[in-house]
N, C-alpha and C. Protein backbone atom coordinates (compact mmCIF):
# COMPACT_ATOMS: atom_id res chain seq x y z
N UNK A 1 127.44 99.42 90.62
CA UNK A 1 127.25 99.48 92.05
C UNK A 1 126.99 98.06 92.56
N UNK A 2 127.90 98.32 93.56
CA UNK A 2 128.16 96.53 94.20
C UNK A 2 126.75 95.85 94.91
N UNK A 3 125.77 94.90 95.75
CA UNK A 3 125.50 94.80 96.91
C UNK A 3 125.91 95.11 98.01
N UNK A 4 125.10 95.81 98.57
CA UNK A 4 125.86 96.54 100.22
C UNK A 4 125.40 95.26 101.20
N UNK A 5 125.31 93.66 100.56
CA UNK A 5 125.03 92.82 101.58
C UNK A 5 126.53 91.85 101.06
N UNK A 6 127.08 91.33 102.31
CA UNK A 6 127.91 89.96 102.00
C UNK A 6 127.15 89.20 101.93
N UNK A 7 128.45 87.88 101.28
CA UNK A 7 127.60 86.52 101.14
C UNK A 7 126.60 86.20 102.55
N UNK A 8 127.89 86.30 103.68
CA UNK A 8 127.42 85.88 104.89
C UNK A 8 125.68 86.32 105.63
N UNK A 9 125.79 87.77 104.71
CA UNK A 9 124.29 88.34 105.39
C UNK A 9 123.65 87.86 104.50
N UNK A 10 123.22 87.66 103.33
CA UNK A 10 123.01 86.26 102.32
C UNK A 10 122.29 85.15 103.24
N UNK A 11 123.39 84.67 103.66
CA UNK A 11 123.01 83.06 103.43
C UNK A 11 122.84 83.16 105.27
N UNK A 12 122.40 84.40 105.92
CA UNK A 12 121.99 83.98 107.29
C UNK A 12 120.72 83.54 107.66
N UNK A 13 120.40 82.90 108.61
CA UNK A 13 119.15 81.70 108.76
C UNK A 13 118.39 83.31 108.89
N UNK A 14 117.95 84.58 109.28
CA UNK A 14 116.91 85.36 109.26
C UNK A 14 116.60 85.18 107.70
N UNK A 15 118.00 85.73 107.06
CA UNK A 15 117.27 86.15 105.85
C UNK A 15 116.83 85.26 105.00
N UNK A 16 117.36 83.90 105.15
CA UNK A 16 116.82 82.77 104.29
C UNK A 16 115.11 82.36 104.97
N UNK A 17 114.84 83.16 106.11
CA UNK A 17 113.47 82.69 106.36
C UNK A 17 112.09 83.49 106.05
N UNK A 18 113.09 85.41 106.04
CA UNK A 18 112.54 86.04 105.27
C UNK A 18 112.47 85.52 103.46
N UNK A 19 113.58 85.31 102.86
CA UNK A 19 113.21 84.32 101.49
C UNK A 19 111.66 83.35 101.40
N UNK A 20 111.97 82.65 102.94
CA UNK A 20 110.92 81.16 102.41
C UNK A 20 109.58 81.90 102.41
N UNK A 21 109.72 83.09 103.26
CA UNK A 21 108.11 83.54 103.70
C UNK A 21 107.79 84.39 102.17
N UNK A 22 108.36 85.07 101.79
CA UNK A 22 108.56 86.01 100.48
C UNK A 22 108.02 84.98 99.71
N UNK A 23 108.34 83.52 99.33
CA UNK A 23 108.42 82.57 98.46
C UNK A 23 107.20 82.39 98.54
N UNK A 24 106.32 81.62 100.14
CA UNK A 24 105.14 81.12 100.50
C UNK A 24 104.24 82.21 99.80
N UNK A 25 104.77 83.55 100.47
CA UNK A 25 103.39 84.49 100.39
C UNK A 25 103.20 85.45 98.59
N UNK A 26 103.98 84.85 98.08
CA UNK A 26 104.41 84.82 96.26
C UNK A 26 103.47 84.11 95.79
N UNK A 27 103.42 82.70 96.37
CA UNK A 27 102.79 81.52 95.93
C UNK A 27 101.34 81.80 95.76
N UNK A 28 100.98 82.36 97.35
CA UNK A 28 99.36 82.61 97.84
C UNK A 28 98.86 83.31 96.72
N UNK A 29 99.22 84.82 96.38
CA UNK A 29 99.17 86.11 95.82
C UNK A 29 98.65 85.51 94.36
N UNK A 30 99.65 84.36 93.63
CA UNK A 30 99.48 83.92 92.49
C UNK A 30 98.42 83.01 92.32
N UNK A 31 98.22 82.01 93.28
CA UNK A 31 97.41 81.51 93.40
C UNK A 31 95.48 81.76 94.34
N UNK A 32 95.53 83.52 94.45
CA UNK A 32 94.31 83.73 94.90
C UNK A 32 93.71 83.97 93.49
N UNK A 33 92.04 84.07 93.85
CA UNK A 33 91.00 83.87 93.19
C UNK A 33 90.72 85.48 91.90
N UNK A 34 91.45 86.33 92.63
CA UNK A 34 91.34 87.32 91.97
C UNK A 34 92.26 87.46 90.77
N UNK A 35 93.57 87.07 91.01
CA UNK A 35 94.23 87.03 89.59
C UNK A 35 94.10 85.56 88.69
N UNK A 36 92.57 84.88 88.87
CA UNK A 36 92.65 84.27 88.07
C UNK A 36 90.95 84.26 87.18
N UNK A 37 91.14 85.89 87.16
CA UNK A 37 89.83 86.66 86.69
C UNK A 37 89.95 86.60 85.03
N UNK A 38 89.11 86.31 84.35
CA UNK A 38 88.85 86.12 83.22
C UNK A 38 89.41 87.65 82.67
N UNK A 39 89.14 88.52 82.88
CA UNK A 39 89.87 90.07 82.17
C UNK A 39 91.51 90.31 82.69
N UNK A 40 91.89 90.05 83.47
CA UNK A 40 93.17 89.85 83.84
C UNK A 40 93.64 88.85 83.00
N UNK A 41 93.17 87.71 83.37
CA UNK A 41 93.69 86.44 82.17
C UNK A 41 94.07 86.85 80.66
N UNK A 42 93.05 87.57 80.19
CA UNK A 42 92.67 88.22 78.65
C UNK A 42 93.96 89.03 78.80
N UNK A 43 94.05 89.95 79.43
CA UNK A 43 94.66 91.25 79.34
C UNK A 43 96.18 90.99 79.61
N UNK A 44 96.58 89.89 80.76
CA UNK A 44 97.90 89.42 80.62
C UNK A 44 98.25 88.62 79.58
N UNK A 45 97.72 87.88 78.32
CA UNK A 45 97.92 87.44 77.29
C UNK A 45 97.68 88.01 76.21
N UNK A 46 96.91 89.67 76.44
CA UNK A 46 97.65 90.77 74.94
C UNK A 46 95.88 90.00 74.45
N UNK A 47 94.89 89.54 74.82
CA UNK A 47 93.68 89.79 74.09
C UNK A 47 92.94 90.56 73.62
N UNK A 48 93.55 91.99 74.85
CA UNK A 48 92.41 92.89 74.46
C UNK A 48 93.39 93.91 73.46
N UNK A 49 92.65 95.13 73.14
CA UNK A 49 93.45 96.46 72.68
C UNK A 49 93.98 97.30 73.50
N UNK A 50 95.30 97.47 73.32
CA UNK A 50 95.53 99.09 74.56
C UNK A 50 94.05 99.94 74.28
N UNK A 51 93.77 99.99 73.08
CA UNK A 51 92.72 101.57 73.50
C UNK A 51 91.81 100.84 74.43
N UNK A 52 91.48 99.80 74.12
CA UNK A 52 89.90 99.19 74.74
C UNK A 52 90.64 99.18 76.16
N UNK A 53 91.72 98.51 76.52
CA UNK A 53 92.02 98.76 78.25
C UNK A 53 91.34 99.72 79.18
N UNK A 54 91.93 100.90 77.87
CA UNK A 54 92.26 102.04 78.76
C UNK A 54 90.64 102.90 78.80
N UNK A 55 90.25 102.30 77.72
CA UNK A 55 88.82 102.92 77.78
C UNK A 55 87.76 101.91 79.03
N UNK A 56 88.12 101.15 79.41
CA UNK A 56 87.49 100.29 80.73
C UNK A 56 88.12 100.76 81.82
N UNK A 57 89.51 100.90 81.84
CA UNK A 57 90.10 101.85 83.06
C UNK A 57 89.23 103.00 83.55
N UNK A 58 89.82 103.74 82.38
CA UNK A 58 88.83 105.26 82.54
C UNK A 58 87.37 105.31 83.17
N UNK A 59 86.30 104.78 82.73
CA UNK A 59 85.40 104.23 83.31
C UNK A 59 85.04 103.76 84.48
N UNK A 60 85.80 102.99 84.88
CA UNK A 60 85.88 102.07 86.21
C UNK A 60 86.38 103.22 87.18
N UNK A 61 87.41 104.01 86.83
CA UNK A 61 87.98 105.29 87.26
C UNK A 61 86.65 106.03 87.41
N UNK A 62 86.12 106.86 86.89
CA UNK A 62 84.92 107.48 87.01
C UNK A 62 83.67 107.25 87.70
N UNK A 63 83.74 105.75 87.86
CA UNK A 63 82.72 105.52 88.75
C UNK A 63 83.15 105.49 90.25
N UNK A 64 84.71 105.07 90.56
CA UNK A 64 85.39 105.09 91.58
C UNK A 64 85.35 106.71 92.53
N UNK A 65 86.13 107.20 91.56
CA UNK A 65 86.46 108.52 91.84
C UNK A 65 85.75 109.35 93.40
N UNK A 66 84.21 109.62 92.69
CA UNK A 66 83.01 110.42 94.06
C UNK A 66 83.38 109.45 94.68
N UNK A 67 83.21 108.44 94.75
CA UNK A 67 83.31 107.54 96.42
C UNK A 67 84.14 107.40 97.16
N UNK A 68 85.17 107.49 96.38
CA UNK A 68 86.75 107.54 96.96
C UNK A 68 86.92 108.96 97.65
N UNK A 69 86.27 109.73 97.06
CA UNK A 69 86.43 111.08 97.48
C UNK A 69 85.49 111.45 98.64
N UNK A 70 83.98 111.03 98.86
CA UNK A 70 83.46 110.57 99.91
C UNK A 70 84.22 110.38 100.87
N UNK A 71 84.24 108.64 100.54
CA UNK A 71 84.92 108.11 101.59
C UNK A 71 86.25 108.82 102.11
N UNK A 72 87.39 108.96 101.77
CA UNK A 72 88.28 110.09 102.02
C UNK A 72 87.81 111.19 102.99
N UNK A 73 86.92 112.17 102.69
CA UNK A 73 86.51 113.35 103.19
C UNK A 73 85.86 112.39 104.75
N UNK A 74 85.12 111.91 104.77
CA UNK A 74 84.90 110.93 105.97
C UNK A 74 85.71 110.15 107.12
N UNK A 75 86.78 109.64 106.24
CA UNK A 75 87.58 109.03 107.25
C UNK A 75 88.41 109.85 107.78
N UNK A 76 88.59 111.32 106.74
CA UNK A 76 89.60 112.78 107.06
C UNK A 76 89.04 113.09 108.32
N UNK A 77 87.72 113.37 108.51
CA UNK A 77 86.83 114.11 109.49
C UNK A 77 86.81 112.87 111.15
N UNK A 78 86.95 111.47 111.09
CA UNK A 78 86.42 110.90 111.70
C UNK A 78 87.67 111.29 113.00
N UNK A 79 87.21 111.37 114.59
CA UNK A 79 87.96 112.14 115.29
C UNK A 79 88.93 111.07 115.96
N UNK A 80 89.08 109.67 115.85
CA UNK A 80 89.49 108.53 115.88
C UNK A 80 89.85 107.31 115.15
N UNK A 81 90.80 106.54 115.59
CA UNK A 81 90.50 105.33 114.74
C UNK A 81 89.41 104.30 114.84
N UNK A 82 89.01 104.17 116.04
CA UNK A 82 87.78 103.58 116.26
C UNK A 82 86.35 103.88 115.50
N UNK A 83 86.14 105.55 115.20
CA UNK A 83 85.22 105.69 114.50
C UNK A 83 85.67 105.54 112.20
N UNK A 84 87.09 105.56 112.49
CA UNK A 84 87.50 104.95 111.09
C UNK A 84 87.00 103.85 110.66
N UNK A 85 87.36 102.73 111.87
CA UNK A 85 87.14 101.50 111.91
C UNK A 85 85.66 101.19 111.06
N UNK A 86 85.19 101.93 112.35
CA UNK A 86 83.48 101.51 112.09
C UNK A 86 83.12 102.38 110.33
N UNK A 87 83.67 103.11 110.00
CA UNK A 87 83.14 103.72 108.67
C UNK A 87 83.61 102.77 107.72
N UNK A 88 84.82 102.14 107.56
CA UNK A 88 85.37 100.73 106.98
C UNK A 88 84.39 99.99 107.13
N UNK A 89 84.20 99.02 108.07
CA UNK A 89 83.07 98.27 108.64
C UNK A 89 81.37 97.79 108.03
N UNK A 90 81.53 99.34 108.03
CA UNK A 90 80.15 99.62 107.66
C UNK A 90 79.96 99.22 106.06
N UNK A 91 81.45 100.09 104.88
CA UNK A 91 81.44 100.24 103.72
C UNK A 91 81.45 98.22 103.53
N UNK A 92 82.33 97.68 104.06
CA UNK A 92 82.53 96.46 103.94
C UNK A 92 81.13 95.80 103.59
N UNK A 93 80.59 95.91 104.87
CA UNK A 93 79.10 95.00 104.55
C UNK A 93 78.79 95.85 103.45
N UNK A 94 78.14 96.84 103.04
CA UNK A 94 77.88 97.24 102.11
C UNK A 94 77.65 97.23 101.05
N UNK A 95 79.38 96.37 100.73
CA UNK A 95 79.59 95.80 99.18
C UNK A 95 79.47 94.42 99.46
N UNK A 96 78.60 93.61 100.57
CA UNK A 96 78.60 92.07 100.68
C UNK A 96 79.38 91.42 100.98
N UNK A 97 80.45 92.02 101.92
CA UNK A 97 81.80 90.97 102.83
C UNK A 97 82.06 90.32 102.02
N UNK A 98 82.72 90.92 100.74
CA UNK A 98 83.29 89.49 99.98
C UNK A 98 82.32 89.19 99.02
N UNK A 99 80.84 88.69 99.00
CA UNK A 99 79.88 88.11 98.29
C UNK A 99 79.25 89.27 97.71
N UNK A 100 79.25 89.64 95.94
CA UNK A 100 78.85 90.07 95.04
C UNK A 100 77.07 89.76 95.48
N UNK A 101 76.92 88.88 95.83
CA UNK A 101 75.18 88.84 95.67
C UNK A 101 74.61 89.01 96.95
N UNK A 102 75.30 89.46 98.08
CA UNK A 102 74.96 90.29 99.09
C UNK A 102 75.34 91.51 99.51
N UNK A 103 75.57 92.45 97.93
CA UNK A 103 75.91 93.53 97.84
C UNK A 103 74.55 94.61 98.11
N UNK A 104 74.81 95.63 98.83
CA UNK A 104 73.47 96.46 98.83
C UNK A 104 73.18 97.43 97.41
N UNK A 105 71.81 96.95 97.26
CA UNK A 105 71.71 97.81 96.15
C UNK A 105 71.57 99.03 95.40
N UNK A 106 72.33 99.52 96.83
CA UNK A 106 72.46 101.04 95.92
C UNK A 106 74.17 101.21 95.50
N UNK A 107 75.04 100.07 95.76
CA UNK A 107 76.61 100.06 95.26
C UNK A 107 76.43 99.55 93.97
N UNK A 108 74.98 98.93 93.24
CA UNK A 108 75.14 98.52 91.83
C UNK A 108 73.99 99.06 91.06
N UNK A 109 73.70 100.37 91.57
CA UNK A 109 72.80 101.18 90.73
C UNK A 109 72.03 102.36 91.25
N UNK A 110 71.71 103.10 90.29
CA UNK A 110 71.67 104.63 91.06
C UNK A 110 70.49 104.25 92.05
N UNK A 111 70.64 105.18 93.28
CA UNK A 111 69.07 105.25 94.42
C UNK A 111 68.90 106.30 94.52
């Protein structure tokens, strides 16, 4: 099966600018702070064991799970996006906008 694009739709100035942006925002993605996490690092170079992966998956899964399901049942119920917003909002600060050490402490241990 052929391309359903010609050269011409190829090499037109949209799509070569969709390319550069694809390219830029490739670059960012590779170069943010999160994929250059010490267990990612490990795990994209075959350090760890499949079982051990999958046994940290599972886990991480399990602790996810109720909250996800929480949260879900919450944002299901909320009668707007505005009150979505604010339930986002809220979870955000929660876990410390970003900052691990202005996380509230009941997201890193039972209350």
């Amino acid at each position: 099966m052929g391309s359903p694009y010609s050269d011409r739709d190829l090499q037109s100035p949209l799509n070569q600018d969709n390319l550069e942006y694809l390219r830029f925002l490739e670059l960012r993605v590779k170069n943010h702070e999160l994929f250059d996490h010490l267990f990612l690092n490990h795990l994209a170079t075959g350090k760890y064991k499949p079982e051990s992966v999958l046994f940290i998956l599972v886990q991480i899964g399990k602790m996810v799970m109720p909250f996800a399901g929480i949260l879900a049942t919450l944002v299901g119920q909320a009668p707007d996006i505005e009150s979505r917003f604010v339930l986002f909002d809220s979870m955000y600060e929660k876990i410390g906008r970003g900052d691990i050490k202005q996380t509230t402490q009941c997201c890193t241990r039972k209350c």
